[in-house]
C-alpha atoms as a PDB file:
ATOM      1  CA  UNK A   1     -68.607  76.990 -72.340  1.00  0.00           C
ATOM      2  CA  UNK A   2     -65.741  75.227 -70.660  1.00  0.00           C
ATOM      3  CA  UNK A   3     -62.382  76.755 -69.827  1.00  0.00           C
ATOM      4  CA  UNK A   4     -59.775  73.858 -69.153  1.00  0.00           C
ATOM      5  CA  UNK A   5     -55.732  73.323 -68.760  1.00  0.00           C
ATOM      6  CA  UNK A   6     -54.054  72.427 -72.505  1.00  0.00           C
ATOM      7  CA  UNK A   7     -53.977  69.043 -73.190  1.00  0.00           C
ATOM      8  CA  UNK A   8     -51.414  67.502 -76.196  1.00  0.00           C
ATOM      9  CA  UNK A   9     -54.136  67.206 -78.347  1.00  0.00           C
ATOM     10  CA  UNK A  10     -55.163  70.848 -78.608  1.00  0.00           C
ATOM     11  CA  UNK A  11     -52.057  71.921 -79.865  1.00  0.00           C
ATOM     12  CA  UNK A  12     -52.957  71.866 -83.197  1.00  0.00           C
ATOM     13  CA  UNK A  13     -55.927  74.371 -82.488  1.00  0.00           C
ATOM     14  CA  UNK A  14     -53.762  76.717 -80.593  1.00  0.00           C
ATOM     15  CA  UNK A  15     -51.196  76.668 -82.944  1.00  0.00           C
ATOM     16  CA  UNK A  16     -53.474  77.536 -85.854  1.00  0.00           C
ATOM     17  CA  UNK A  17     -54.626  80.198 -83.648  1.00  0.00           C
ATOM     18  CA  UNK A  18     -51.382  81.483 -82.677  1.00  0.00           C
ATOM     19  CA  UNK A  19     -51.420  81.543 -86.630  1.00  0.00           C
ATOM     20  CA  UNK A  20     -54.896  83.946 -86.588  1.00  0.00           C
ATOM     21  CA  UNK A  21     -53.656  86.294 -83.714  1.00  0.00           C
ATOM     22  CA  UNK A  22     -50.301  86.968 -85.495  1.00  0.00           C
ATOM     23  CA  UNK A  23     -52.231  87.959 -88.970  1.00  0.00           C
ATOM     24  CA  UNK A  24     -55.032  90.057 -86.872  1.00  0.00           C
ATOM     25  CA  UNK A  25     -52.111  91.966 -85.309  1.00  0.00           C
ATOM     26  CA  UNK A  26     -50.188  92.502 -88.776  1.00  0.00           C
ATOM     27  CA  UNK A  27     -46.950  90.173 -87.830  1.00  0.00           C
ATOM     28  CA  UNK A  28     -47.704  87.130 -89.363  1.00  0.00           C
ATOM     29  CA  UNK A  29     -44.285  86.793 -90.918  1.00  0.00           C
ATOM     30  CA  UNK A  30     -43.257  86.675 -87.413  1.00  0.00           C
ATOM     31  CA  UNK A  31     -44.819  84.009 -86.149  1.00  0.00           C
ATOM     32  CA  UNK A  32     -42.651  81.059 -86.707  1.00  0.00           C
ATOM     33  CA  UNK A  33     -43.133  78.488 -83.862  1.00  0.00           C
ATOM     34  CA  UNK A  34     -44.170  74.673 -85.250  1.00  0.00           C
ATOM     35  CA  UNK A  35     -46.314  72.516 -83.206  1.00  0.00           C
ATOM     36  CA  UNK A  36     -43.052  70.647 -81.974  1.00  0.00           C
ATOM     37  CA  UNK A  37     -42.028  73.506 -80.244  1.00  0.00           C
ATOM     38  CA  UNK A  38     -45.489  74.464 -78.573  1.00  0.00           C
ATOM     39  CA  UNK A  39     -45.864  71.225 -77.402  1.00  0.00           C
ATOM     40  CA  UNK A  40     -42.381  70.771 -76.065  1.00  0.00           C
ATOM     41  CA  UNK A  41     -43.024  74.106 -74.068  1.00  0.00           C
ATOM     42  CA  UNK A  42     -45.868  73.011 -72.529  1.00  0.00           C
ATOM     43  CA  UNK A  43     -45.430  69.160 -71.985  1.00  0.00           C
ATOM     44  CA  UNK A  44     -41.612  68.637 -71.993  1.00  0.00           C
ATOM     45  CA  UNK A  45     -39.697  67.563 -69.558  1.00  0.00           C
ATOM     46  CA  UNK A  46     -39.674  70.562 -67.722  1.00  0.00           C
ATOM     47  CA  UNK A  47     -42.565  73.023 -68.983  1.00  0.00           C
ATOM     48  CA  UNK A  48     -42.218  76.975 -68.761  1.00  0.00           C
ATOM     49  CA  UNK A  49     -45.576  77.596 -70.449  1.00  0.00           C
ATOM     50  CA  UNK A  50     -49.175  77.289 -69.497  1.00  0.00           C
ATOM     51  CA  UNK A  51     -52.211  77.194 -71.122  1.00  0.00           C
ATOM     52  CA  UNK A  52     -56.075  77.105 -71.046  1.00  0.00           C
ATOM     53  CA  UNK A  53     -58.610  76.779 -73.787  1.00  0.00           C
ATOM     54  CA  UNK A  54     -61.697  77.809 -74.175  1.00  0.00           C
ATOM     55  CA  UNK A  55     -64.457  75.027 -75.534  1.00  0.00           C
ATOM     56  CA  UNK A  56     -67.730  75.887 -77.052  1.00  0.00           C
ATOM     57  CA  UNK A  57     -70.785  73.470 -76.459  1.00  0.00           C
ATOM     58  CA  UNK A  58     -69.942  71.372 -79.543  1.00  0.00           C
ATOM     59  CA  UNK A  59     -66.398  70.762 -78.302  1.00  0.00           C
ATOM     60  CA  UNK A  60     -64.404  72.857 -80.550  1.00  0.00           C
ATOM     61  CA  UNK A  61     -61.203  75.437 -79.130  1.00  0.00           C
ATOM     62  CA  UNK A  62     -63.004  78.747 -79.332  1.00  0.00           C
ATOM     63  CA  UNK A  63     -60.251  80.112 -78.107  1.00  0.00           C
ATOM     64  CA  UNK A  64     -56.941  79.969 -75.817  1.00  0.00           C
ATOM     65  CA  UNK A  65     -54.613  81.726 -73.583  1.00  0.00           C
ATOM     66  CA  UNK A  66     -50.943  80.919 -72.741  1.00  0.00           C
ATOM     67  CA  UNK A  67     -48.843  82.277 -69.862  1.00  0.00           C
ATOM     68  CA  UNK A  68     -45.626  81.705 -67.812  1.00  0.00           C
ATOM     69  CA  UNK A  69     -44.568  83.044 -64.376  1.00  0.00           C
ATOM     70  CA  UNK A  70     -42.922  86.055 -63.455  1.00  0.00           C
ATOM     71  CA  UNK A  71     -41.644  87.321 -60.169  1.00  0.00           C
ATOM     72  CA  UNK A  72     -41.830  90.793 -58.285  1.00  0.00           C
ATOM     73  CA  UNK A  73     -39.177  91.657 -56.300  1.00  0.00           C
ATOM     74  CA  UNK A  74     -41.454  94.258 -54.652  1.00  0.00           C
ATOM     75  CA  UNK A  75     -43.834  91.914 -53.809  1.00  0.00           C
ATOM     76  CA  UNK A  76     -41.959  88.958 -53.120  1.00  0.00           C
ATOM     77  CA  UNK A  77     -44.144  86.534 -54.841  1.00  0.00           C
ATOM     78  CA  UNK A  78     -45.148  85.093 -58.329  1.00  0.00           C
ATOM     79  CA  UNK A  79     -47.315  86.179 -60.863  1.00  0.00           C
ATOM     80  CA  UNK A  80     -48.455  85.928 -64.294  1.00  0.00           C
ATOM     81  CA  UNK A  81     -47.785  87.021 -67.351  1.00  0.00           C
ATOM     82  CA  UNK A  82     -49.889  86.214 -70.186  1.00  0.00           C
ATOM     83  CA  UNK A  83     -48.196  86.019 -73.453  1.00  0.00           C
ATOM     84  CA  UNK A  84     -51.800  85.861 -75.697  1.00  0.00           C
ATOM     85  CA  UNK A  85     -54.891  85.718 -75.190  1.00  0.00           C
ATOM     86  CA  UNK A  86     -57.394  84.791 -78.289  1.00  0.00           C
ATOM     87  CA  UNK A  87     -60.743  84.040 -79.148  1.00  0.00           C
ATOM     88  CA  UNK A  88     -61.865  83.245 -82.780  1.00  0.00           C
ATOM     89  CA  UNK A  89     -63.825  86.092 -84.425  1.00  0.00           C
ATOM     90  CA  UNK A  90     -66.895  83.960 -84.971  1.00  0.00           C
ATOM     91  CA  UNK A  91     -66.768  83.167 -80.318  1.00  0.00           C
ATOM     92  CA  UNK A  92     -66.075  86.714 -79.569  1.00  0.00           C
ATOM     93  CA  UNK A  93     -69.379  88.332 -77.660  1.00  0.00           C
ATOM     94  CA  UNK A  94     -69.466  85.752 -76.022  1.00  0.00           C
ATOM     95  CA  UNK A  95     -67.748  85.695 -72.810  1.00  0.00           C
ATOM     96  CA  UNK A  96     -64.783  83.382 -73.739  1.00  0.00           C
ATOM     97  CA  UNK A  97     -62.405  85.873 -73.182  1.00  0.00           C
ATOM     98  CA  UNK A  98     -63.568  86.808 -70.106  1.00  0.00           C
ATOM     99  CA  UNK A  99     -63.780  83.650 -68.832  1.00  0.00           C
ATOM    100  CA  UNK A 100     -60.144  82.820 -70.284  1.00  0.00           C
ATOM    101  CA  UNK A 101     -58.760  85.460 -68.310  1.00  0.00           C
ATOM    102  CA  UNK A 102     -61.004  85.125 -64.909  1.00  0.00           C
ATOM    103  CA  UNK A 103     -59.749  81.965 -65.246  1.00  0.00           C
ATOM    104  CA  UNK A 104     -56.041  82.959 -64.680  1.00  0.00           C
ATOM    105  CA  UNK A 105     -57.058  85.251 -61.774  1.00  0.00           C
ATOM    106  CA  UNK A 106     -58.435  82.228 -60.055  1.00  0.00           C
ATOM    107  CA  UNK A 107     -54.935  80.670 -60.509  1.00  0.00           C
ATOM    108  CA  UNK A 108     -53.248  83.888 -59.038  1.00  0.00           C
ATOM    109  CA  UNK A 109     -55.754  83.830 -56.405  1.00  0.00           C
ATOM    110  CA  UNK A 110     -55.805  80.475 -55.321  1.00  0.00           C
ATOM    111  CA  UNK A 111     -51.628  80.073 -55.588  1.00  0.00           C
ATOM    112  CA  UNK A 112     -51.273  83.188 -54.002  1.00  0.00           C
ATOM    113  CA  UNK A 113     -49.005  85.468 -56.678  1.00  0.00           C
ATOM    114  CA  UNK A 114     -50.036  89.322 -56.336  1.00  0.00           C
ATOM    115  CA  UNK A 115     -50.361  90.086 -60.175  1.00  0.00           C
ATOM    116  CA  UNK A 116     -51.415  89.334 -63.828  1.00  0.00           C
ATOM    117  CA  UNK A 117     -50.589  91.151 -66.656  1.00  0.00           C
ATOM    118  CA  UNK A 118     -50.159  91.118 -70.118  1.00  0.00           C
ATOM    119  CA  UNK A 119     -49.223  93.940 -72.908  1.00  0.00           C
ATOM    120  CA  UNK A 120     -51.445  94.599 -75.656  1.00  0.00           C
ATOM    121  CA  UNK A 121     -50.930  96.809 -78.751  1.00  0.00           C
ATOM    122  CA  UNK A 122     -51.629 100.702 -78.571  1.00  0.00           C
ATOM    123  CA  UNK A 123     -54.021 100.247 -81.659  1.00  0.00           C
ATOM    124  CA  UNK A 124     -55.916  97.550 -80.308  1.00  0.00           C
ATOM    125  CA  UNK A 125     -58.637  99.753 -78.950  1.00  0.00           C
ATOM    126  CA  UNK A 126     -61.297  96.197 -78.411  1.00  0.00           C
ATOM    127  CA  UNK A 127     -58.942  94.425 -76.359  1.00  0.00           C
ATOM    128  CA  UNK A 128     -57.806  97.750 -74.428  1.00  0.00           C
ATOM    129  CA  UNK A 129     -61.798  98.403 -74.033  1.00  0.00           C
ATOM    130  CA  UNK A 130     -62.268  94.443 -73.118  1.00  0.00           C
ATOM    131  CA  UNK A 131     -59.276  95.021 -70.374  1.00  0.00           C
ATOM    132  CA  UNK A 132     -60.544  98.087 -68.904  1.00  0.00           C
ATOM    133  CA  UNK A 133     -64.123  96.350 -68.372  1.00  0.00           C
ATOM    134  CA  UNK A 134     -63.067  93.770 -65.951  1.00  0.00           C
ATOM    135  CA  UNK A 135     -61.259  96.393 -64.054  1.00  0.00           C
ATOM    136  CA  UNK A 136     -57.443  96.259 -65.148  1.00  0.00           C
ATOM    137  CA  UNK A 137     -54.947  99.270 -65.639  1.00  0.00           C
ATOM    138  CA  UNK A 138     -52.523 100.135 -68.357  1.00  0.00           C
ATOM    139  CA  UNK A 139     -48.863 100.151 -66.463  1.00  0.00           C
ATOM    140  CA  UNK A 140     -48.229 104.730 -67.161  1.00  0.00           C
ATOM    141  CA  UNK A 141     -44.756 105.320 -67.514  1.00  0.00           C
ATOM    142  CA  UNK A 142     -43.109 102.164 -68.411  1.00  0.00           C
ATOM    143  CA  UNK A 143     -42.394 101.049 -71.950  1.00  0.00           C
ATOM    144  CA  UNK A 144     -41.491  97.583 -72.507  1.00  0.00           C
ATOM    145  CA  UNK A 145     -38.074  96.663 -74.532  1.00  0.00           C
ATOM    146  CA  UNK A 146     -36.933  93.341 -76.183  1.00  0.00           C
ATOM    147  CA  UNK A 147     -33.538  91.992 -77.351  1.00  0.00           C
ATOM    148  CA  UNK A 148     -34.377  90.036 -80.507  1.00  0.00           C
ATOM    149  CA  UNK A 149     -33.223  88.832 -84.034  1.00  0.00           C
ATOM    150  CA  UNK A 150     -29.880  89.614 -84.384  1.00  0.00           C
ATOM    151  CA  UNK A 151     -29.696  92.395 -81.636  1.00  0.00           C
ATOM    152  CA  UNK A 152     -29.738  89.556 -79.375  1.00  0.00           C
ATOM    153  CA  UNK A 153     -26.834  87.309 -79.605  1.00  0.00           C
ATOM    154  CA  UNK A 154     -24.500  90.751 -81.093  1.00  0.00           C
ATOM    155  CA  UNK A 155     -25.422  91.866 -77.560  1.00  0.00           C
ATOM    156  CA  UNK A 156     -24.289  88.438 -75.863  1.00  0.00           C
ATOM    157  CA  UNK A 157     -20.939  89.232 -77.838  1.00  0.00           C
ATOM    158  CA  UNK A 158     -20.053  91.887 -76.973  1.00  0.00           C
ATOM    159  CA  UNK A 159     -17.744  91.076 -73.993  1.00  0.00           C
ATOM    160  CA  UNK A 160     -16.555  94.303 -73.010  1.00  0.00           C
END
């Protein structure tokens, strides 16, 4: 197993991924983003996303993760936030994920940001299990909430 930075070519394989994690977690009518658009976010002029796949020993994308940086005032330094992490059913068992995401602690580690985190679904009991095996903590007491769809530019508006 291999665990590498995104290169242009794999965006085809995350993207039909992207495609698997959205049906898994009952939203694929949500997920909407083309392959232009992934690969403009991550190779564009000026990227804000990041990304790692995992390889199996015959090459293929067994699975990915893709993150951005956040910053905590509290801490005074970056972190990250990981926006999905995947694995294909037929990989998982197999230490992918795991790798995937010790992967992204080396990167906090090594460029010294003080956090990663990530939200995952209350029903997702595997991935909440997988989490709370390598040693990470649900965030008690805070709830996250989104502007979106048309919420979001009624809000921009609405110049009071």
């Amino acid at each position: 197993m291999t665990v590498r930075p995104m290169v242009p070519a794999d965006v085809p394989a995350v993207l039909g991924m992207v495609r698997e994690l959205a049906a898994y977690e009952k939203a694929e009518h949500e997920a909407a983003m083309t392959e232009q658009q992934l690969h403009g976010a991550l190779f564009g002029e000026t990227p804000a996303l990041f990304g790692h796949v995992a390889e199996a020993v015959d090459g293929a994308v067994a699975g990915f993760a893709v993150w951005f940086l956040n910053f905590s005032t509290w801490r005074g330094t970056h972190g990250i936030h990981l926006e999905d992490l995947y694995v294909r059913p037929e990989h998982r068992g197999c230490g992918f994920g795991r790798e995937l995401l010790r992967t992204l602690a080396a990167v906090c580690v090594s460029r010294g940001y003080s956090r990663l985190e990530w939200s995952v679904l209350d029903w997702n009991t595997p991935s909440i299990e997988f989490y709370r095996a390598v040693g990470a903590g649900p965030m008690d007491g805070w709830t996250v909430f989104r502007l979106t769809d048309d919420a979001l530019p009624r809000f921009a508006a609405d110049r009071r």
